[in-house]
C-alpha atoms as a PDB file:
ATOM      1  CA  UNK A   1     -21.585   1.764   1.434  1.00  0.00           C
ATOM      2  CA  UNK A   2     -18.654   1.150  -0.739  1.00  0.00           C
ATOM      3  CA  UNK A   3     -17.662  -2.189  -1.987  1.00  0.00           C
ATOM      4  CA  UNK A   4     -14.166  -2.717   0.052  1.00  0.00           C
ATOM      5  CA  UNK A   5     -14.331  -0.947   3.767  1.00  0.00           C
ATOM      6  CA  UNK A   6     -10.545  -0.155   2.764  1.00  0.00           C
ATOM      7  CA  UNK A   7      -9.152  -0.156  -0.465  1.00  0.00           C
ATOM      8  CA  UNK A   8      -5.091  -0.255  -0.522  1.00  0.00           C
ATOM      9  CA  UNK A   9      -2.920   1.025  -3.546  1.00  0.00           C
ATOM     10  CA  UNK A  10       0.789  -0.157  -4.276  1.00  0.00           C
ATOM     11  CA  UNK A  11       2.586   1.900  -6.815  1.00  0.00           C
ATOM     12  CA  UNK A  12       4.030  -0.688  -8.688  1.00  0.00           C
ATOM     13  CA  UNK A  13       5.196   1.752 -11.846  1.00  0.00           C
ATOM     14  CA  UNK A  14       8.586   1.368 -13.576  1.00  0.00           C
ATOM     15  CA  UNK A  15       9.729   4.589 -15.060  1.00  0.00           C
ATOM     16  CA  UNK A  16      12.234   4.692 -18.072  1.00  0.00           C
ATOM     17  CA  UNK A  17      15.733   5.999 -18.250  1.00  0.00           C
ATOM     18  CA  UNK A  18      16.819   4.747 -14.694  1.00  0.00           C
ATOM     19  CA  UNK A  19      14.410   7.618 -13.295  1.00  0.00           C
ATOM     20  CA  UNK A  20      13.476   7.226  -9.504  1.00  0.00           C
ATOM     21  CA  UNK A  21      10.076   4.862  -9.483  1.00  0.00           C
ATOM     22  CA  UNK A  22       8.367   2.831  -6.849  1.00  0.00           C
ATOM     23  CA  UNK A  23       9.091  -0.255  -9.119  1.00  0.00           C
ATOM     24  CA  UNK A  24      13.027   0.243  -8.405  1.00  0.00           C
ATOM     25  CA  UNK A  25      12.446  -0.146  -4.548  1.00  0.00           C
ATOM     26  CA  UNK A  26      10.476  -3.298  -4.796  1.00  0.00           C
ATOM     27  CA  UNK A  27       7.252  -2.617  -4.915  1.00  0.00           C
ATOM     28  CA  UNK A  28       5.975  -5.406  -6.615  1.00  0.00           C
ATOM     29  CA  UNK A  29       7.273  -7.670  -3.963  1.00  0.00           C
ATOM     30  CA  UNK A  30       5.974  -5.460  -1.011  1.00  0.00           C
ATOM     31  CA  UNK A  31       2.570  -5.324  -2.702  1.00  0.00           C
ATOM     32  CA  UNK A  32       2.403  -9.073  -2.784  1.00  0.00           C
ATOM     33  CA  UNK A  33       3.526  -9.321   0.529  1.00  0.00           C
ATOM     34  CA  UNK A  34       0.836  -7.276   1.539  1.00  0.00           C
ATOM     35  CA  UNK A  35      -1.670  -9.062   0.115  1.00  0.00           C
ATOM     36  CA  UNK A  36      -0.647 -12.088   1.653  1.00  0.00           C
ATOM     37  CA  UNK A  37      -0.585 -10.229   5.037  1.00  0.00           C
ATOM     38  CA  UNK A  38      -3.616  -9.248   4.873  1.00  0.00           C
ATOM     39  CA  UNK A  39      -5.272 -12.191   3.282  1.00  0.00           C
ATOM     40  CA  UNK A  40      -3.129 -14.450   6.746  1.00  0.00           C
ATOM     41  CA  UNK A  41      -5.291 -12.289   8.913  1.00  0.00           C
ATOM     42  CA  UNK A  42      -8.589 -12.505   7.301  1.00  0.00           C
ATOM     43  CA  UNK A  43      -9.310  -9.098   6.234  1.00  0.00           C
ATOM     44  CA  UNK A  44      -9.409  -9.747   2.608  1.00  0.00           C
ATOM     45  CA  UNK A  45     -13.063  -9.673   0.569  1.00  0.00           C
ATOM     46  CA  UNK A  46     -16.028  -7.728  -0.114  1.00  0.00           C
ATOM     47  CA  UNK A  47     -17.421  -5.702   2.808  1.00  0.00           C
ATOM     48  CA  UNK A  48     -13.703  -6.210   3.944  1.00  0.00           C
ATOM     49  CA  UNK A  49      -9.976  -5.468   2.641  1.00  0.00           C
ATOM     50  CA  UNK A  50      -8.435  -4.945  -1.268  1.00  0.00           C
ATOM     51  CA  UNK A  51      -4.873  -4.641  -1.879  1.00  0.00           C
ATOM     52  CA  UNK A  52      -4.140  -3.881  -5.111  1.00  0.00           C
ATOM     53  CA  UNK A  53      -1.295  -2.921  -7.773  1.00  0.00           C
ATOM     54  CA  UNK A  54      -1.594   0.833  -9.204  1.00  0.00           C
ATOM     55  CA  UNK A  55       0.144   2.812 -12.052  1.00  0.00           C
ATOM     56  CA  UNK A  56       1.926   5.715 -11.390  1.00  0.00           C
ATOM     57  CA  UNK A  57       0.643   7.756  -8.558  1.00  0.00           C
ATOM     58  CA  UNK A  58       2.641  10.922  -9.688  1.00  0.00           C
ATOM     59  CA  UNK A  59       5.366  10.927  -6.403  1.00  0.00           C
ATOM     60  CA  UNK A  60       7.549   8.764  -7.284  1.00  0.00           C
ATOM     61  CA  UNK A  61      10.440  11.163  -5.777  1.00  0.00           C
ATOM     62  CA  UNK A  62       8.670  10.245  -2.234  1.00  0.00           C
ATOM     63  CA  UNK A  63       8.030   6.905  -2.980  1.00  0.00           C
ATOM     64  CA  UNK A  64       7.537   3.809  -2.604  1.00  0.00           C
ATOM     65  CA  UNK A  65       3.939   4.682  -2.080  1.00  0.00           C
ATOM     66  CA  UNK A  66       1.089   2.839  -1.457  1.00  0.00           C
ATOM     67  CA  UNK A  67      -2.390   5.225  -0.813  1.00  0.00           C
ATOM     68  CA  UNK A  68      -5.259   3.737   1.354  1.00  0.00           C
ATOM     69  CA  UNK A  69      -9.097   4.876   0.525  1.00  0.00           C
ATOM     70  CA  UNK A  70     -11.606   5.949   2.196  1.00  0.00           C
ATOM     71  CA  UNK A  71      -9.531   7.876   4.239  1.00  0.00           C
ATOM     72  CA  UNK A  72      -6.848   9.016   1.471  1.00  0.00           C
ATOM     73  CA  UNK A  73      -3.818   8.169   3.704  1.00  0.00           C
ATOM     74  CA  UNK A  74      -0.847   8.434   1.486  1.00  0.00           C
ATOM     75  CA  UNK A  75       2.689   5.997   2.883  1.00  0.00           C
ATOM     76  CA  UNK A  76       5.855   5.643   1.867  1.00  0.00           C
ATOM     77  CA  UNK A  77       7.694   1.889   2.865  1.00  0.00           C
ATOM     78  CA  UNK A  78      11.097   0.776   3.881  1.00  0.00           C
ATOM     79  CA  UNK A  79      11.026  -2.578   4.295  1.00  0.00           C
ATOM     80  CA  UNK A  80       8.114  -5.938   5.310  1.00  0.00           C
ATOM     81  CA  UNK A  81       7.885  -4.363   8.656  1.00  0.00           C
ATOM     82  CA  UNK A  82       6.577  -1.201   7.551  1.00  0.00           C
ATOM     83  CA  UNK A  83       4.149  -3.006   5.225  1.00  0.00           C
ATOM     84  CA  UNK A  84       2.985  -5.143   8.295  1.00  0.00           C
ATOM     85  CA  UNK A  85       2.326  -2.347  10.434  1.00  0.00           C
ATOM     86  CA  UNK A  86       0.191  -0.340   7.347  1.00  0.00           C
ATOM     87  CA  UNK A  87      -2.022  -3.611   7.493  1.00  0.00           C
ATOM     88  CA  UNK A  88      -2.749  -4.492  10.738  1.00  0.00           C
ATOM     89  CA  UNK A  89      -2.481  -0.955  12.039  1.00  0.00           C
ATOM     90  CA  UNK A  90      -4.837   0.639   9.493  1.00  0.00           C
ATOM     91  CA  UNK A  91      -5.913  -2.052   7.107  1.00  0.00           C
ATOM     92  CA  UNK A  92      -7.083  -3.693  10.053  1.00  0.00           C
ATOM     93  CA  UNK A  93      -7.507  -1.494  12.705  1.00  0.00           C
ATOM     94  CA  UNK A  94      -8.264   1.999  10.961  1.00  0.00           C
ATOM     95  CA  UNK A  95      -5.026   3.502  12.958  1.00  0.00           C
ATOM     96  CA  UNK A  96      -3.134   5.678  10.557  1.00  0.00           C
ATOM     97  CA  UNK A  97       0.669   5.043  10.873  1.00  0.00           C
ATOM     98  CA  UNK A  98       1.814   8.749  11.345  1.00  0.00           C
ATOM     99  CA  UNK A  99       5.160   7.451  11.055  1.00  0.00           C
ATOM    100  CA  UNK A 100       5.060   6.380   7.667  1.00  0.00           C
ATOM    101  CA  UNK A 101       2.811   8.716   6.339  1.00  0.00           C
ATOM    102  CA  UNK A 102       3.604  11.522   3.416  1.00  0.00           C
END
């Protein structure tokens, strides 16, 4: 059994030279936001939920991305709502969002 029963990545990377990066569409802030979700609904801990920050993920041209293990579901993010519905949807509820999924 692993230590998190979901384990969520945020891209938070800031490339140089004005390149496109996950960093330039807020990910820090969306990542955060996330964690408080997630934390609001009780899903945070061991045996439970981990959102955390990530370097580069190497597609930043698709991005913002945040990747969700075990199951290797890769997202891309608009906005809070999409974040919300990533965590209760399959942070919570182990529903991939086929919507928002790369």
């Amino acid at each position: 059994m692993t230590y998190y029963r979901r384990h969520a990545f945020f891209c938070i990377n800031q490339r140089e030279g004005g390149k496109t990066c996950c960093q330039n569409a807020g990910a820090a802030a969306m990542r955060k936001h996330a964690k408080a979700r997630a934390k609001a609904l009780g899903l945070t801990g061991p045996g439970a939920v981990r959102v955390n920050t990530s370097g580069c993920l190497d597609r930043c041209e698709e991005g913002p991305i945040v990747v969700v293990y075990p199951e290797g579901v890769w997202y891309t993010y608009v906005d809070e709502e999409d974040v919300d519905e990533i965590v209760d949807e399959h942070l919570q509820h182990g529903r991939i969002v086929e919507r928002l999924r790369i």
